[in-house]
Protein backbone atom coordinates (compact mmCIF):
# COMPACT_ATOMS: atom_id res chain seq x y z
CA UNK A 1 -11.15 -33.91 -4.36
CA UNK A 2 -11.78 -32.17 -7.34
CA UNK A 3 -8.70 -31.73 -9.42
CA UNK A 4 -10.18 -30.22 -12.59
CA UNK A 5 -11.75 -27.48 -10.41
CA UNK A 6 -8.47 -26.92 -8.24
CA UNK A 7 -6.52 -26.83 -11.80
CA UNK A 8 -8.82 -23.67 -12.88
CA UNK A 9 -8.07 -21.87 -9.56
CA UNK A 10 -4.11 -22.01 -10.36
CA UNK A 11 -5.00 -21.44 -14.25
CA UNK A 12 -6.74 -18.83 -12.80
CA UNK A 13 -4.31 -17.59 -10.87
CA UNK A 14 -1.66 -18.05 -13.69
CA UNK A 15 -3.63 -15.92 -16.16
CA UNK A 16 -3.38 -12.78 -13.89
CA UNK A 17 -0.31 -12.84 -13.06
CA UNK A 18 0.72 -13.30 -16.83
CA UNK A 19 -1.69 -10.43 -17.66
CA UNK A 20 -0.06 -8.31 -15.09
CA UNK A 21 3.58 -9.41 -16.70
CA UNK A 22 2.16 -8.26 -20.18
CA UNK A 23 1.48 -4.99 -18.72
CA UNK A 24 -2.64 -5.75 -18.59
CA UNK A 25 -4.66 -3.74 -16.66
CA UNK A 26 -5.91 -5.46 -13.41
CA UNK A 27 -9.19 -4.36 -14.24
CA UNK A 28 -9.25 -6.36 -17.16
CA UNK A 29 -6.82 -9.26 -16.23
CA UNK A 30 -9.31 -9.93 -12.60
CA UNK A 31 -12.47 -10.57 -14.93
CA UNK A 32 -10.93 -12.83 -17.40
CA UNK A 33 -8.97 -14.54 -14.58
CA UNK A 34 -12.29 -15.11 -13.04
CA UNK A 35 -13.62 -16.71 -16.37
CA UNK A 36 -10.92 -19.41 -16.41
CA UNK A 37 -11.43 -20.46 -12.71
CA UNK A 38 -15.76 -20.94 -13.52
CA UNK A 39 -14.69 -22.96 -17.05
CA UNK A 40 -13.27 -25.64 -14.75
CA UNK A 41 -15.53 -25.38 -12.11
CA UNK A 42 -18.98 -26.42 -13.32
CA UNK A 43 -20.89 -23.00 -12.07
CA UNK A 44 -22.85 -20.67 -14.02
CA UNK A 45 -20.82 -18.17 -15.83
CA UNK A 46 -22.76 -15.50 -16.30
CA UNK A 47 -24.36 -15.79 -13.02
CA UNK A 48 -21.64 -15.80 -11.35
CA UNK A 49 -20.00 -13.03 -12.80
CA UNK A 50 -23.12 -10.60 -12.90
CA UNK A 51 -25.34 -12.06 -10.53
CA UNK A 52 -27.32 -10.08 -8.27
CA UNK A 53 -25.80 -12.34 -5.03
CA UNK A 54 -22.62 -13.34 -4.37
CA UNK A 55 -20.83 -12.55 -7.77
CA UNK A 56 -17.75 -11.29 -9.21
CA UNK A 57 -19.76 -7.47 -9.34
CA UNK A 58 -21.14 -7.46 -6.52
CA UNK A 59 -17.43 -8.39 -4.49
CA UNK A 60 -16.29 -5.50 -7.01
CA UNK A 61 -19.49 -3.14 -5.97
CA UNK A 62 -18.95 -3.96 -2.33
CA UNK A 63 -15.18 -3.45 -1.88
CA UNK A 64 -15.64 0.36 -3.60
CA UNK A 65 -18.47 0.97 -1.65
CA UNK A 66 -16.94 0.30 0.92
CA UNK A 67 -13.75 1.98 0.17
CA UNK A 68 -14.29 5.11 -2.50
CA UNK A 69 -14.30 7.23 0.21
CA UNK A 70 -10.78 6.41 1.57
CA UNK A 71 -9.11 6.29 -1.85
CA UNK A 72 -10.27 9.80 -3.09
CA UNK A 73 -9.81 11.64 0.23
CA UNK A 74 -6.28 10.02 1.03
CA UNK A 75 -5.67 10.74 -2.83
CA UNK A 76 -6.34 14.51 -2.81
CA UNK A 77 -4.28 14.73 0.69
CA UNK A 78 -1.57 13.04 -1.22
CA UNK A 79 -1.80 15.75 -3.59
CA UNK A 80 -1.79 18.37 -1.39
CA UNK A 81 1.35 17.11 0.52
CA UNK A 82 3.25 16.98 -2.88
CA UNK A 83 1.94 20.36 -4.84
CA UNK A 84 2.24 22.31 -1.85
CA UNK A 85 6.03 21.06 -1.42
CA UNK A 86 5.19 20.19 2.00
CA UNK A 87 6.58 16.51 1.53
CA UNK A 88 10.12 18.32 0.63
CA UNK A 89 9.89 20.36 3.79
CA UNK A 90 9.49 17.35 5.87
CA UNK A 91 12.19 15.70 4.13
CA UNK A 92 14.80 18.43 4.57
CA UNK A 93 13.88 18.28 8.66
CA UNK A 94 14.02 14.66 8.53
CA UNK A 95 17.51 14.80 7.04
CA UNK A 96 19.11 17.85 9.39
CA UNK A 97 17.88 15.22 12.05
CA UNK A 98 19.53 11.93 10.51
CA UNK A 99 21.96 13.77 8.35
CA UNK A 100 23.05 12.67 4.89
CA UNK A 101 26.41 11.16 5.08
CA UNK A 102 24.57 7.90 6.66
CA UNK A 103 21.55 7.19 4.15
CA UNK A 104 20.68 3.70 5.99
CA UNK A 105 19.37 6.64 8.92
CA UNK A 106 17.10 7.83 6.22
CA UNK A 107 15.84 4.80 5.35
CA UNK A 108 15.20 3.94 9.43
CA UNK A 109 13.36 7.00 9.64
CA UNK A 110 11.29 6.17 6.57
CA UNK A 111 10.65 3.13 8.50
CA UNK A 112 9.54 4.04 11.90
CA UNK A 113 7.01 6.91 10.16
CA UNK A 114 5.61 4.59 8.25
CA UNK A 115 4.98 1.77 11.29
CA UNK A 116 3.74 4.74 13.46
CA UNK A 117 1.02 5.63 11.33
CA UNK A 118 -0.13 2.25 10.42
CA UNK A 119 0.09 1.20 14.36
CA UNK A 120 -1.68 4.15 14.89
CA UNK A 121 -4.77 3.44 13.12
CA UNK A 122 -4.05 4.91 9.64
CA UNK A 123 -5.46 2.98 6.90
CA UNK A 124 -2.37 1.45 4.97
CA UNK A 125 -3.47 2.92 1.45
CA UNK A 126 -3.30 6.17 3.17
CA UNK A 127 0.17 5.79 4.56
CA UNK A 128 1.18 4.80 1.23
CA UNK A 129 -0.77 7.92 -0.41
CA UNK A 130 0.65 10.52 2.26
CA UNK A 131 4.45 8.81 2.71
CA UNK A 132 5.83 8.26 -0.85
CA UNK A 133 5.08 11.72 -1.89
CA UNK A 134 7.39 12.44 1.24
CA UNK A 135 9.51 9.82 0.67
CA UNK A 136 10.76 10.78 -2.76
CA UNK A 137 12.73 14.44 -1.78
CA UNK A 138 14.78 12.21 0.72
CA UNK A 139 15.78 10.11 -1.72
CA UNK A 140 16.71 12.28 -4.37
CA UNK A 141 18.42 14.83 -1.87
CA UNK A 142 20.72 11.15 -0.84
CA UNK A 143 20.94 10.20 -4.45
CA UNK A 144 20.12 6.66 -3.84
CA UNK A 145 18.20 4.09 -5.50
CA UNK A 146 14.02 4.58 -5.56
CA UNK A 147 14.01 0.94 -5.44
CA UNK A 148 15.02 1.10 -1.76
CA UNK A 149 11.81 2.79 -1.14
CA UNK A 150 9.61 -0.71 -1.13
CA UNK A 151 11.55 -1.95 2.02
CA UNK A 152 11.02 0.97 4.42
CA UNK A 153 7.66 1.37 3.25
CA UNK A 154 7.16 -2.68 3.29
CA UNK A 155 8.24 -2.97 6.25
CA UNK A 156 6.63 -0.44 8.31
CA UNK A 157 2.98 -0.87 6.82
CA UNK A 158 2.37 -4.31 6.22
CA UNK A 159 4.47 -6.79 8.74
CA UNK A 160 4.55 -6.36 12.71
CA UNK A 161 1.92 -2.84 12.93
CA UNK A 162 -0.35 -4.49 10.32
CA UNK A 163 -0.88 -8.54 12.25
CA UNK A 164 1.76 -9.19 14.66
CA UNK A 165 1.81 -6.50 17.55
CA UNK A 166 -0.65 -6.68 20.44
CA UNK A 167 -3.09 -3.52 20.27
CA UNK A 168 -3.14 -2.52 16.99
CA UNK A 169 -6.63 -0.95 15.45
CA UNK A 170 -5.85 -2.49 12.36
CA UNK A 171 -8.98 -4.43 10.51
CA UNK A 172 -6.47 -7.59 10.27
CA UNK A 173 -6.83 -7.16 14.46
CA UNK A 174 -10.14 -6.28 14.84
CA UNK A 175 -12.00 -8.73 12.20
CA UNK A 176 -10.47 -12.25 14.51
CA UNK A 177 -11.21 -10.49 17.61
CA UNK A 178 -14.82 -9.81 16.54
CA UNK A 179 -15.36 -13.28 15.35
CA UNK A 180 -13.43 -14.87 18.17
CA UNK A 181 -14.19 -12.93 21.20
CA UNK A 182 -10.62 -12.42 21.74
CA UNK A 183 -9.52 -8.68 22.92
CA UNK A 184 -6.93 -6.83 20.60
CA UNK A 185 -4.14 -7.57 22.46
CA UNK A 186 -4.41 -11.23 22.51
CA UNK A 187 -1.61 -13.20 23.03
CA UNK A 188 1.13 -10.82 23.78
CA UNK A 189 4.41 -12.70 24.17
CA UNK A 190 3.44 -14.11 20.91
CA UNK A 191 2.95 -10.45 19.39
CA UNK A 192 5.77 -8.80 20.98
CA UNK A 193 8.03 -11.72 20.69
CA UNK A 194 7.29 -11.86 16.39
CA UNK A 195 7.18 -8.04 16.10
CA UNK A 196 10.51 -8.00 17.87
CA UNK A 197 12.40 -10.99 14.99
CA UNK A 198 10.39 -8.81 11.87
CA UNK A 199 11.93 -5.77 12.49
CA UNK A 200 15.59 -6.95 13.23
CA UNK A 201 14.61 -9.07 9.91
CA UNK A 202 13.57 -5.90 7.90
CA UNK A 203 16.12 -3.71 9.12
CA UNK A 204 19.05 -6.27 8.63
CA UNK A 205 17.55 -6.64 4.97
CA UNK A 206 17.43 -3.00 4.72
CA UNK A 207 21.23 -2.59 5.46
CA UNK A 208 22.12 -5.13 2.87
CA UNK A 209 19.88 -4.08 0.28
CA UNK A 210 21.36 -0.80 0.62
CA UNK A 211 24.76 -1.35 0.90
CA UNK A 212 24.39 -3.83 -2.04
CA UNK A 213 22.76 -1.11 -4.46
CA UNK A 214 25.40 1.61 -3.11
CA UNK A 215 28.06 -1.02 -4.38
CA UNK A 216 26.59 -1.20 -7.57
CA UNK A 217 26.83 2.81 -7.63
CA UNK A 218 22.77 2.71 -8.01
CA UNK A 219 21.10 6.40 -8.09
CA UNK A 220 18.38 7.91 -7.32
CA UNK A 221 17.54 8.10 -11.73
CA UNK A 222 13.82 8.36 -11.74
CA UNK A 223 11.75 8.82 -15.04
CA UNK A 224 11.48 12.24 -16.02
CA UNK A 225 7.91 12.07 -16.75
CA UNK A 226 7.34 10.70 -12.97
CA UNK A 227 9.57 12.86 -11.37
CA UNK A 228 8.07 15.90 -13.26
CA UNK A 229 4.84 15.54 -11.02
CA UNK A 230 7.09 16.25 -7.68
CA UNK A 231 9.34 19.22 -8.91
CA UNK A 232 8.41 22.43 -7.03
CA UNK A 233 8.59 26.05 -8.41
CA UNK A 234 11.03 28.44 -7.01
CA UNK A 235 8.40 29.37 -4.44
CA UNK A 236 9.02 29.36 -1.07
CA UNK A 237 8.21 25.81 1.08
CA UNK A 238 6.05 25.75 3.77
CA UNK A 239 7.50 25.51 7.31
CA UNK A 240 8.18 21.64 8.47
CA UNK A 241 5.69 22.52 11.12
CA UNK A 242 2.94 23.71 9.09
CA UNK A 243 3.69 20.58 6.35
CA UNK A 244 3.55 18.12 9.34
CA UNK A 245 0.35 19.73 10.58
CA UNK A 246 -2.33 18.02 8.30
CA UNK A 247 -0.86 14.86 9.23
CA UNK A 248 -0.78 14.94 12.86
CA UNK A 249 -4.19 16.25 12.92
CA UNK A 250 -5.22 13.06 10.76
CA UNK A 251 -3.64 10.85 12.96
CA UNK A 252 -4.37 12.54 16.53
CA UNK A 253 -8.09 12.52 14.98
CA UNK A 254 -7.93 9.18 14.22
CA UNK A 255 -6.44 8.35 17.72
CA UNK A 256 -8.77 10.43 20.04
CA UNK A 257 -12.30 9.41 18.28
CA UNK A 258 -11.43 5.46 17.34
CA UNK A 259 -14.68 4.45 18.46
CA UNK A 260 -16.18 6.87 16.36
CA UNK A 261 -18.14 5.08 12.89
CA UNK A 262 -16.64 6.21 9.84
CA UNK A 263 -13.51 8.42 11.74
CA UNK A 264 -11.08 7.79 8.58
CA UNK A 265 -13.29 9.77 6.65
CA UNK A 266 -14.11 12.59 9.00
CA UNK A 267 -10.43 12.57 10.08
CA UNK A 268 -9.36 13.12 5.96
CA UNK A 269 -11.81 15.72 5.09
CA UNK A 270 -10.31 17.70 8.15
CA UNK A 271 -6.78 17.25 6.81
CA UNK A 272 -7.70 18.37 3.29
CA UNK A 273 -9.95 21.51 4.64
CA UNK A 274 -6.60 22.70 6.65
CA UNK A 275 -4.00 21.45 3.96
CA UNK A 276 -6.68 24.04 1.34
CA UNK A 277 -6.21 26.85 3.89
CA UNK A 278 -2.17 26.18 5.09
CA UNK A 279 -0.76 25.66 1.39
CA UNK A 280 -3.20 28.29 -0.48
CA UNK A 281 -0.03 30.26 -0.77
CA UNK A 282 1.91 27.54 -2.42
CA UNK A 283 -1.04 26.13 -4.77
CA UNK A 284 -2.80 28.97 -6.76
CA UNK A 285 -5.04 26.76 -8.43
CA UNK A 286 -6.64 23.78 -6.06
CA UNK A 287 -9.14 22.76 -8.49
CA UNK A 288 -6.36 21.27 -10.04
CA UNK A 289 -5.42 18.93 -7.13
CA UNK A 290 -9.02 18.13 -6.36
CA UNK A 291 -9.18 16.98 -9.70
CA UNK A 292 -6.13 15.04 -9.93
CA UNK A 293 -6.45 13.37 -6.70
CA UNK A 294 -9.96 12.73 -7.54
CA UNK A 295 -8.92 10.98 -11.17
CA UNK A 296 -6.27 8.68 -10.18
CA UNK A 297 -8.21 7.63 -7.10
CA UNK A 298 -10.92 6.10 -8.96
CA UNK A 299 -7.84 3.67 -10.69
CA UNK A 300 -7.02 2.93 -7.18
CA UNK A 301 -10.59 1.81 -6.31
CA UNK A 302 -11.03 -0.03 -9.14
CA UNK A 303 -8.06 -1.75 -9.07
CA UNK A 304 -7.68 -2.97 -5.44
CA UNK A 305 -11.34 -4.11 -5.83
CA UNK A 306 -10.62 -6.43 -8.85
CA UNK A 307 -8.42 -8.59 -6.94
CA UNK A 308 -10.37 -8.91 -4.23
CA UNK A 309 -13.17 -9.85 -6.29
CA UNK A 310 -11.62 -12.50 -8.52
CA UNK A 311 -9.82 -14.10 -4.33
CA UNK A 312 -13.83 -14.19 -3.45
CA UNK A 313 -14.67 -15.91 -6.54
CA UNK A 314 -11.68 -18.76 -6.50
CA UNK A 315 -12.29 -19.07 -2.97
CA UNK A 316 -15.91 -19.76 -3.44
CA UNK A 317 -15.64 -22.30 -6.18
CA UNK A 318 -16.45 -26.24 -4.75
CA UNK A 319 -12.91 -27.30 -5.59
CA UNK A 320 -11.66 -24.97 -2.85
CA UNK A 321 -13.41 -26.88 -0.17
CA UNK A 322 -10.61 -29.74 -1.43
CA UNK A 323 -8.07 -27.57 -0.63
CA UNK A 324 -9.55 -26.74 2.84
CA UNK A 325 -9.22 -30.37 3.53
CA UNK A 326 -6.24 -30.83 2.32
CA UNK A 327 -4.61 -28.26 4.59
CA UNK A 328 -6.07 -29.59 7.62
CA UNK A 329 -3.79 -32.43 6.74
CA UNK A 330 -0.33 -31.12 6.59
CA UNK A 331 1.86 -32.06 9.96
CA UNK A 332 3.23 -31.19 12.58
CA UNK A 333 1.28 -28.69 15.17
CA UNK A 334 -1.85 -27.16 14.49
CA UNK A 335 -1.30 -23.78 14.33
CA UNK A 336 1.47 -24.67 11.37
CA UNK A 337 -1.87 -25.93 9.13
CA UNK A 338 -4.22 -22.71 10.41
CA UNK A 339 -1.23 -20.35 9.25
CA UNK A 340 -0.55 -21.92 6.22
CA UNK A 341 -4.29 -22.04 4.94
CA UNK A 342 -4.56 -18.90 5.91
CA UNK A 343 -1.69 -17.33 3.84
CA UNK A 344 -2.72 -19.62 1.22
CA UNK A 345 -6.02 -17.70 1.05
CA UNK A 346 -4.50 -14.34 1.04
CA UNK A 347 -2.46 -15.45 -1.87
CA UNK A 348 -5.35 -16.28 -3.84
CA UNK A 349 -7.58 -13.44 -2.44
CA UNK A 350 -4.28 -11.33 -2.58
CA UNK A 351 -5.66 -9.65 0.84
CA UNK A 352 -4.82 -10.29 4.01
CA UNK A 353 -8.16 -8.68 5.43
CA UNK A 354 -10.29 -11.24 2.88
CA UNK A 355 -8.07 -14.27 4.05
CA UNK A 356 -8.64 -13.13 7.65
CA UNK A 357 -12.32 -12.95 7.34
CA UNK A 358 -12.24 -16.22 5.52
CA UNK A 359 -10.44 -18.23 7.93
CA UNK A 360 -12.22 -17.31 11.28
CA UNK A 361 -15.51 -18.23 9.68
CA UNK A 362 -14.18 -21.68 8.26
CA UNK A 363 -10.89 -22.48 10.01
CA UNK A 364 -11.70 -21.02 13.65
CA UNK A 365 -14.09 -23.26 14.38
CA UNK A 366 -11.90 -26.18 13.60
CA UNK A 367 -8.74 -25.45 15.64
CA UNK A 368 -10.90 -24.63 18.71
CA UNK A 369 -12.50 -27.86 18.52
CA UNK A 370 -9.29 -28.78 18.18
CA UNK A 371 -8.06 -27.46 21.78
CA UNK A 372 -6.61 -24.09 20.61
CA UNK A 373 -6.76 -21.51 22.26
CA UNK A 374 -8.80 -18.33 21.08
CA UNK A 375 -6.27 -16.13 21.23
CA UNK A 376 -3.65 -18.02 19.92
CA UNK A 377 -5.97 -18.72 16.79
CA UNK A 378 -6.20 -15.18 16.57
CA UNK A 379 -2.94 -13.91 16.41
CA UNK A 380 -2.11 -17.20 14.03
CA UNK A 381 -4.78 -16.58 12.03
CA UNK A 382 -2.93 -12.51 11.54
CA UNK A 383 0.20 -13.85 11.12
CA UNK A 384 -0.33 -16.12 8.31
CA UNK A 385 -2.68 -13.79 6.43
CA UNK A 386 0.71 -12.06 5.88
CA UNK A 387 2.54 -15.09 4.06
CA UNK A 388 1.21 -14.70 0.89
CA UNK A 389 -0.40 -11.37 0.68
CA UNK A 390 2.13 -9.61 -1.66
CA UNK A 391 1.55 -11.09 -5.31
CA UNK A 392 1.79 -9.66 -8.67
CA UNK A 393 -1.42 -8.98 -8.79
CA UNK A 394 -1.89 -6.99 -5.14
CA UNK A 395 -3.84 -4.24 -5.24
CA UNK A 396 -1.56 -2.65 -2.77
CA UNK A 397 1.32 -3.53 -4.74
CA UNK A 398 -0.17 -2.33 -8.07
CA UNK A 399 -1.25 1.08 -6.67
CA UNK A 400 2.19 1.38 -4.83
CA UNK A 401 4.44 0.60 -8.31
CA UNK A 402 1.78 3.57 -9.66
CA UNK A 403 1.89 6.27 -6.87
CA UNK A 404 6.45 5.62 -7.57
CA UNK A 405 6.26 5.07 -10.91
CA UNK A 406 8.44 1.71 -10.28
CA UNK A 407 7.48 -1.47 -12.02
CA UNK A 408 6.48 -4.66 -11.03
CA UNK A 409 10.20 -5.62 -11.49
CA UNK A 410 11.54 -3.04 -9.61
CA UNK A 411 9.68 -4.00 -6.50
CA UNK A 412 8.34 -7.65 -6.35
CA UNK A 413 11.54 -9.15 -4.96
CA UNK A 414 11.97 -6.76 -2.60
CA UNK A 415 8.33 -6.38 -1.67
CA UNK A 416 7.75 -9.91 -1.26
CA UNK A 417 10.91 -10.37 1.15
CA UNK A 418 9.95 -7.45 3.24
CA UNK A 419 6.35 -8.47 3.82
CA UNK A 420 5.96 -12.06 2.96
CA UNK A 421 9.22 -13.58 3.89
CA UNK A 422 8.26 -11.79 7.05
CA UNK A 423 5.44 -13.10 8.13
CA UNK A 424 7.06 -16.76 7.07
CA UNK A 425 9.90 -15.99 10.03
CA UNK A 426 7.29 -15.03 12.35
CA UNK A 427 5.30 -18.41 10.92
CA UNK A 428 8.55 -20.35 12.86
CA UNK A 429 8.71 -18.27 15.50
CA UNK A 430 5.09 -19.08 16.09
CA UNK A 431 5.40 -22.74 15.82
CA UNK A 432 8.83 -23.10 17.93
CA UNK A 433 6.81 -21.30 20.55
CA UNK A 434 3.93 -23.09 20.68
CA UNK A 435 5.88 -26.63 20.87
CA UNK A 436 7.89 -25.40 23.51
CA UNK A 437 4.62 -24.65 25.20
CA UNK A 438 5.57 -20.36 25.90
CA UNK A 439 2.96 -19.23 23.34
């Protein structure tokens, strides 16, 4: 095995995250991060940062290719929903529904929005763009803590809708069934059966969270200079109808023409183009939300796509195929060793998409030689992309602590709980399963 390679990969690893603690821009933390894993490795530096194959640019050129177009559309939505004050009219309904002498309701609410649209197709950084604008009335109208935000949010994104339940149209469910042959709703009872112990999880965590901060007489107290971006004129709101309209024309979009390439995109431009015409009496001047959504969209791209490229660098490095081995090794059933090098990817990759495409093409093959079955491989191989996915440097994480103006302190804990500690349950539940033989 070789150790001084597998040493860079945690230095590696251990120089982003302290970058990120310093307050370090990803964008410049990934690079150098990248630097220290090749100075241990024994591969060409400069090729393999700038190269025209396989390098640390052309992951970064790849993911915002592929992505730019989801990032500034969801952005300028985002924008619209907040300007327009159609996130506050949502938020008022929401609360006449749930009330506001019960704020765990709120929080429930928060939750099963969130899981609806992710389930539904949405892409999760466009949940994340369109709900915490929406989020952030609620909370200020209950006077509770913005910190609470991370565990609806969390929870309903990035657990059971995002790699656990049977059906979803996520990429974490279509990339194994592509690669595997496996249909999208392969193995139920092992789906429905984790989906079912993550959400008791996350909304028993919820509850304490909540009623711990609420002892601690915790407030909503955001920073004036981040709240100052929601606060609305004296103008009147748009109806909850109207506000909820761009939205249920994204998703219903999204729903009716899934097998149409590219629908995301066709399904945003739609929702921007009717949230231009339905809030033009709110927003007198849209270049200005074109242009907003437009600049802080590009720090999203860039930043999601750093930490993705710096996981496909330290995951192509010949130390890592040490590690591969090594995880083949650990005990006890099978599946525990696929799940576990899988979530030991995504927290290097810090995606569970990349540790999902990485593991079907080099762990798949292994475990069904092995005797597993396809579709268990497949939903294992979802479920442990999950266990590590949330780290300090996550581009999802990152992009969420900007879009609330929370810090990495404010939400790490919680986030990794919600998500990772998660997908660790389901992990058991998995493995209890399978040696009772009712996977």
């Amino acid at each position: 095995m070789d150790i001084l390679g597998i040493v860079g990969i945690l230095l590696g690893i251990l120089t982003i995250i302290l970058f990120i603690i310093k307050k370090f821009s990803i964008i410049v933390a990934a690079p150098i991060a990248t630097i220290v894993v090749l100075l241990f490795s024994g591969v060409p530096i400069l090729e393999t940062l700038f190269g025209q194959e396989n390098s640390y640019m052309t992951a970064l050129a790849g993911f915002i290719a592929a992505n730019f177009a989801i990032f500034l559309l969801g952005s300028i939505l985002a924008k619209y929903m907040d300007k327009s004050g159609a996130t506050i009219s949502i938020a008022d309904k929401v609360l006449s529904v749930v009330g506001t002498k019960n704020p765990y309701n709120a929080l429930v609410a928060l939750f099963i929005i969130s899981a609806i649209l992710t389930y539904g197709g949405i892409n999760v950084f466009v949940v994340i763009f369109a709900i915490i604008p929406m989020a952030k009335p609620l909370f200020r109208k209950l006077n509770i803590s913005w910190k609470l935000v991370v565990i609806p949010v969390f929870g309903g994104t990035s657990t059971f809708t995002m790699t656990m339940l049977p059906g979803a149209p996520s990429l974490h469910n279509i990339v194994p069934s592509t690669a595997l042959g496996t249909t999208l709703t392969a193995a139920p009872l092992i789906g429905i059966v984790t989906s079912i112990v993550a959400i008791v999880f996350i909304l028993v965590f919820m509850k304490l969270s909540l009623n711990k901060s609420l002892k601690k007489n915790e407030t909503f107290n955001v920073d004036e200079k981040v709240e100052s971006s929601a606060v609305i004129s004296e103008r009147k709101l748009p109806s909850f109808i109207i506000s909820l309209l761009p939205i249920l024309v994204l998703l219903g979009i999204i729903l009716l023409f899934s097998s149409v390439n590219n629908i995301i995109i066709v399904a945003l431009i739609v929702a921007i183009v009717l949230s231009a015409i339905l809030f033009r009496k709110q927003i007198a001047e849209q270049r200005e939300v074109l242009n907003q959504g437009a600049t802080e969209s590009l720090s999203s791209t860039i930043t999601t796509g750093s930490t993705i490229a710096f996981g496909s660098i330290a995951t192509s490095v010949p130390a890592f195929k040490g590690v591969f081995q090594a995880i083949q090794s650990i005990p006890g059933p099978p599946v525990l060793s696929l799940m576990i090098g899988t979530g030991l990817i995504g927290g290097i990759t810090a995606s569970a998409v990349g540790a999902i495409g990485i593991s079907v093409a080099n762990f798949a093959p292994i475990y069904l030689d092995m005797g597993l079955d396809p579709e268990t491989v497949h939903r294992a191989i979802t479920i442990g992309s999950g266990a590590l996915s949330i780290v300090p440097y996550s581009g999802f994480l990152i992009i969420f602590n900007n879009l609330t103006g929370l810090t990495m302190k404010d939400t790490f804990a919680k986030g990794f709980i919600s998500i990772s500690v998660t997908h660790w349950i389901a992990m058991a539940v998995v493995v209890i399963m399978t040696l009772l033989g009712i996977a």
